[in-house]
Protein backbone atom coordinates (compact mmCIF):
# COMPACT_ATOMS: atom_id res chain seq x y z
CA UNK A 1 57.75 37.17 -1.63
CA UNK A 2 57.43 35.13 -4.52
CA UNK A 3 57.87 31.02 -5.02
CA UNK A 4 57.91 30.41 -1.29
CA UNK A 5 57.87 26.44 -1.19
CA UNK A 6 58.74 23.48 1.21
CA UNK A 7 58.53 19.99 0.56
CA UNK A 8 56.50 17.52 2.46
CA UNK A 9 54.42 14.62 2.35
CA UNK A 10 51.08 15.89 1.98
CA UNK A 11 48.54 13.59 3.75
CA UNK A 12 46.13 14.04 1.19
CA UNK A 13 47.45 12.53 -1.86
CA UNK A 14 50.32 10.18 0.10
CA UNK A 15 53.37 12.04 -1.49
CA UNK A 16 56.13 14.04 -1.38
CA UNK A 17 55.23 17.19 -3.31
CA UNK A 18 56.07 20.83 -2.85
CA UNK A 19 53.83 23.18 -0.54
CA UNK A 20 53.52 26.34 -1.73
CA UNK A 21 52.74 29.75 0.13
CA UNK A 22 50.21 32.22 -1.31
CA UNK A 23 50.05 35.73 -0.40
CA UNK A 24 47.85 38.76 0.14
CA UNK A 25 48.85 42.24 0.51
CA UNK A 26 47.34 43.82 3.67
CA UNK A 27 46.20 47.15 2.01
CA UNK A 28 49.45 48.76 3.85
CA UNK A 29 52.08 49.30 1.35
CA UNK A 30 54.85 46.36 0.82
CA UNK A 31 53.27 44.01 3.22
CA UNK A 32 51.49 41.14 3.33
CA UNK A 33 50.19 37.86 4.87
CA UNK A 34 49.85 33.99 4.31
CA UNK A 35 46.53 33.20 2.67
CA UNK A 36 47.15 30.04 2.60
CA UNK A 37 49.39 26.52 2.25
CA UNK A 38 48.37 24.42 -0.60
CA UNK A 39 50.17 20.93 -2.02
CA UNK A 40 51.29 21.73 -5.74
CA UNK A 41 49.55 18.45 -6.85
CA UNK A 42 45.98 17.70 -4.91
CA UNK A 43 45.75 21.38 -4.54
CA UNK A 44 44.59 20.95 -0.63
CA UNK A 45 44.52 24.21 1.25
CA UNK A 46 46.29 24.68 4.62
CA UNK A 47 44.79 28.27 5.69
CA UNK A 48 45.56 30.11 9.23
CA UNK A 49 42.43 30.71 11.19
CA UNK A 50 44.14 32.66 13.97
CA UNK A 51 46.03 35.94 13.62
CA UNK A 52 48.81 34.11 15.10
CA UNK A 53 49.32 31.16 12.64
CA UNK A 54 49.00 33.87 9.95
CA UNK A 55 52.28 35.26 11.83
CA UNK A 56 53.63 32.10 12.57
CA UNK A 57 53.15 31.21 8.96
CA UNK A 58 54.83 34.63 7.49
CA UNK A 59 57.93 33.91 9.79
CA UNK A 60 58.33 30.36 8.53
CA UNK A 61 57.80 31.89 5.13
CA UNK A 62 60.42 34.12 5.28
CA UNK A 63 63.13 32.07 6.69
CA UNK A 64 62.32 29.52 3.85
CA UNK A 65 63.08 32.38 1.56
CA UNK A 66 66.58 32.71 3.16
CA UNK A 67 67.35 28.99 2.74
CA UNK A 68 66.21 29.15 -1.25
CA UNK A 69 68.47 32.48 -1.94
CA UNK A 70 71.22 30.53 -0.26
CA UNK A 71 71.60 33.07 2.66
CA UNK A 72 71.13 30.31 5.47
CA UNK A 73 71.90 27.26 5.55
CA UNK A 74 69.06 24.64 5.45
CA UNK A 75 70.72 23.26 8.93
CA UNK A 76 70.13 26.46 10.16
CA UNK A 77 66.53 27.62 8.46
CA UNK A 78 65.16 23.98 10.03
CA UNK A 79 66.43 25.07 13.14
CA UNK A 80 64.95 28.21 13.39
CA UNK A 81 61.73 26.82 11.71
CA UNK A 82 61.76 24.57 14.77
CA UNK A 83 61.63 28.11 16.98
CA UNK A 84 58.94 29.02 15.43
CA UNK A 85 56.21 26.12 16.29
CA UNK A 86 53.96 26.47 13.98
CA UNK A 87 50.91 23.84 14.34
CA UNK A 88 50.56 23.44 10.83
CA UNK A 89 54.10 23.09 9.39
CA UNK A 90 55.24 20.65 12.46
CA UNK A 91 52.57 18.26 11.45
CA UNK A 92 53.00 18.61 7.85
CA UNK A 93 56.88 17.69 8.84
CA UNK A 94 56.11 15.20 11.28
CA UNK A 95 54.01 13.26 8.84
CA UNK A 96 56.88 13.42 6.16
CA UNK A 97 59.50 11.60 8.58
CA UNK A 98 60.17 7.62 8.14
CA UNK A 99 61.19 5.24 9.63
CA UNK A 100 63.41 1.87 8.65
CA UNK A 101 61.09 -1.35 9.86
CA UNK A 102 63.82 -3.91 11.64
CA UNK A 103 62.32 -6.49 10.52
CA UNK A 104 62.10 -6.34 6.44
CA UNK A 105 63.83 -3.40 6.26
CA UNK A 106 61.09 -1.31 4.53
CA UNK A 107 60.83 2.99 4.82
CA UNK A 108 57.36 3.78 6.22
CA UNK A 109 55.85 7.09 7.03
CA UNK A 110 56.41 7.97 10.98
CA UNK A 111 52.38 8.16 11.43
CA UNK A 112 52.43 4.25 10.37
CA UNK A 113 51.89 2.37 13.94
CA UNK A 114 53.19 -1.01 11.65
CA UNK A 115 54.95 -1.60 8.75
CA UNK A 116 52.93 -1.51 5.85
CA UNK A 117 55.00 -4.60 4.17
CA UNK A 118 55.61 -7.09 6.63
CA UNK A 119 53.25 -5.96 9.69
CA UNK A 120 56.12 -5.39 12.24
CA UNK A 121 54.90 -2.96 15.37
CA UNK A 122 56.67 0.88 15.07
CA UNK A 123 57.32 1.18 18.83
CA UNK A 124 58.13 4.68 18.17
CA UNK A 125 55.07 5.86 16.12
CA UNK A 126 53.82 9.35 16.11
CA UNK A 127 50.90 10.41 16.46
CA UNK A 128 49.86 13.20 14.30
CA UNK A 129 46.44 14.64 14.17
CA UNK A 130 46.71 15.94 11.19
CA UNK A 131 43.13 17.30 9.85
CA UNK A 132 43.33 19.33 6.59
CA UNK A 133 40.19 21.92 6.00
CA UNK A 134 37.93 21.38 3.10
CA UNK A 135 39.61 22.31 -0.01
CA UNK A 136 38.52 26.17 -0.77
CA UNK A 137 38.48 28.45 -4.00
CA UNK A 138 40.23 31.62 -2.85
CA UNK A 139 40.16 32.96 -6.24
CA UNK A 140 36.10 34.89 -5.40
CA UNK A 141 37.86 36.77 -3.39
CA UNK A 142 39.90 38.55 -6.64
């Protein structure tokens, strides 16, 4: 697969950038795996550390493919991302959603517990624990 992306809000750097997936072969021929998640601008790396995010990862990759070539609809690839639960894509998501403060009328990130204008209480806030790893150079492994 090649120029697998997704946009988000990456909690790193505070904005909306692409996410892109990088790949590995597995040493079988034609497959692969998810090395890794990184945001297109910081550069922060979102890496599986179980066998099953790795899968979890590959699915979401794939059906993200099927949106881009137009295959799916992007109704239906959410939806079926949704089916897939994977840890580190819900958060990413779940950070990227906003909300409109009632108050000032202001769009604020979901994980904001107030609005960052006026001070106004989010009753519906979310709370996402959203940790990224420590940045790492993949490329030793070349």
């Amino acid at each position: 697969m090649d120029n697998i992306y997704f946009r988000a809000i990456c909690p790193m750097c505070l904005e909306e950038k692409e996410f892109h997936f990088k790949f590995e072969p597995t040493g079988v021929e034609d497959e692969e795996f998810v090395r890794r998640i990184y945001c297109e601008k910081c550069g922060v790396d979102y890496s599986p550390q179980t066998q099953e995010e790795a899968d979890d990862l590959y699915l979401v990759a794939q059906i993200i493919e099927k949106m881009l070539k137009g295959k799916i609809s992007e109704e239906d690839g959410v939806g079926e991302i949704d089916s897939v639960n994977s840890k580190v894509i819900n958060d990413l998501l779940d950070a990227s959603e906003m909300w409109t403060c009632s108050k000032c009328g202001e769009e604020n990130y979901s994980t904001l517990s107030e609005c960052w204008k006026c001070q106004n209480i989010n009753p519906e806030a979310k709370d996402v624990e959203f940790e990224a790893p420590e940045k790492v150079d993949w490329d030793y492994m070349a």
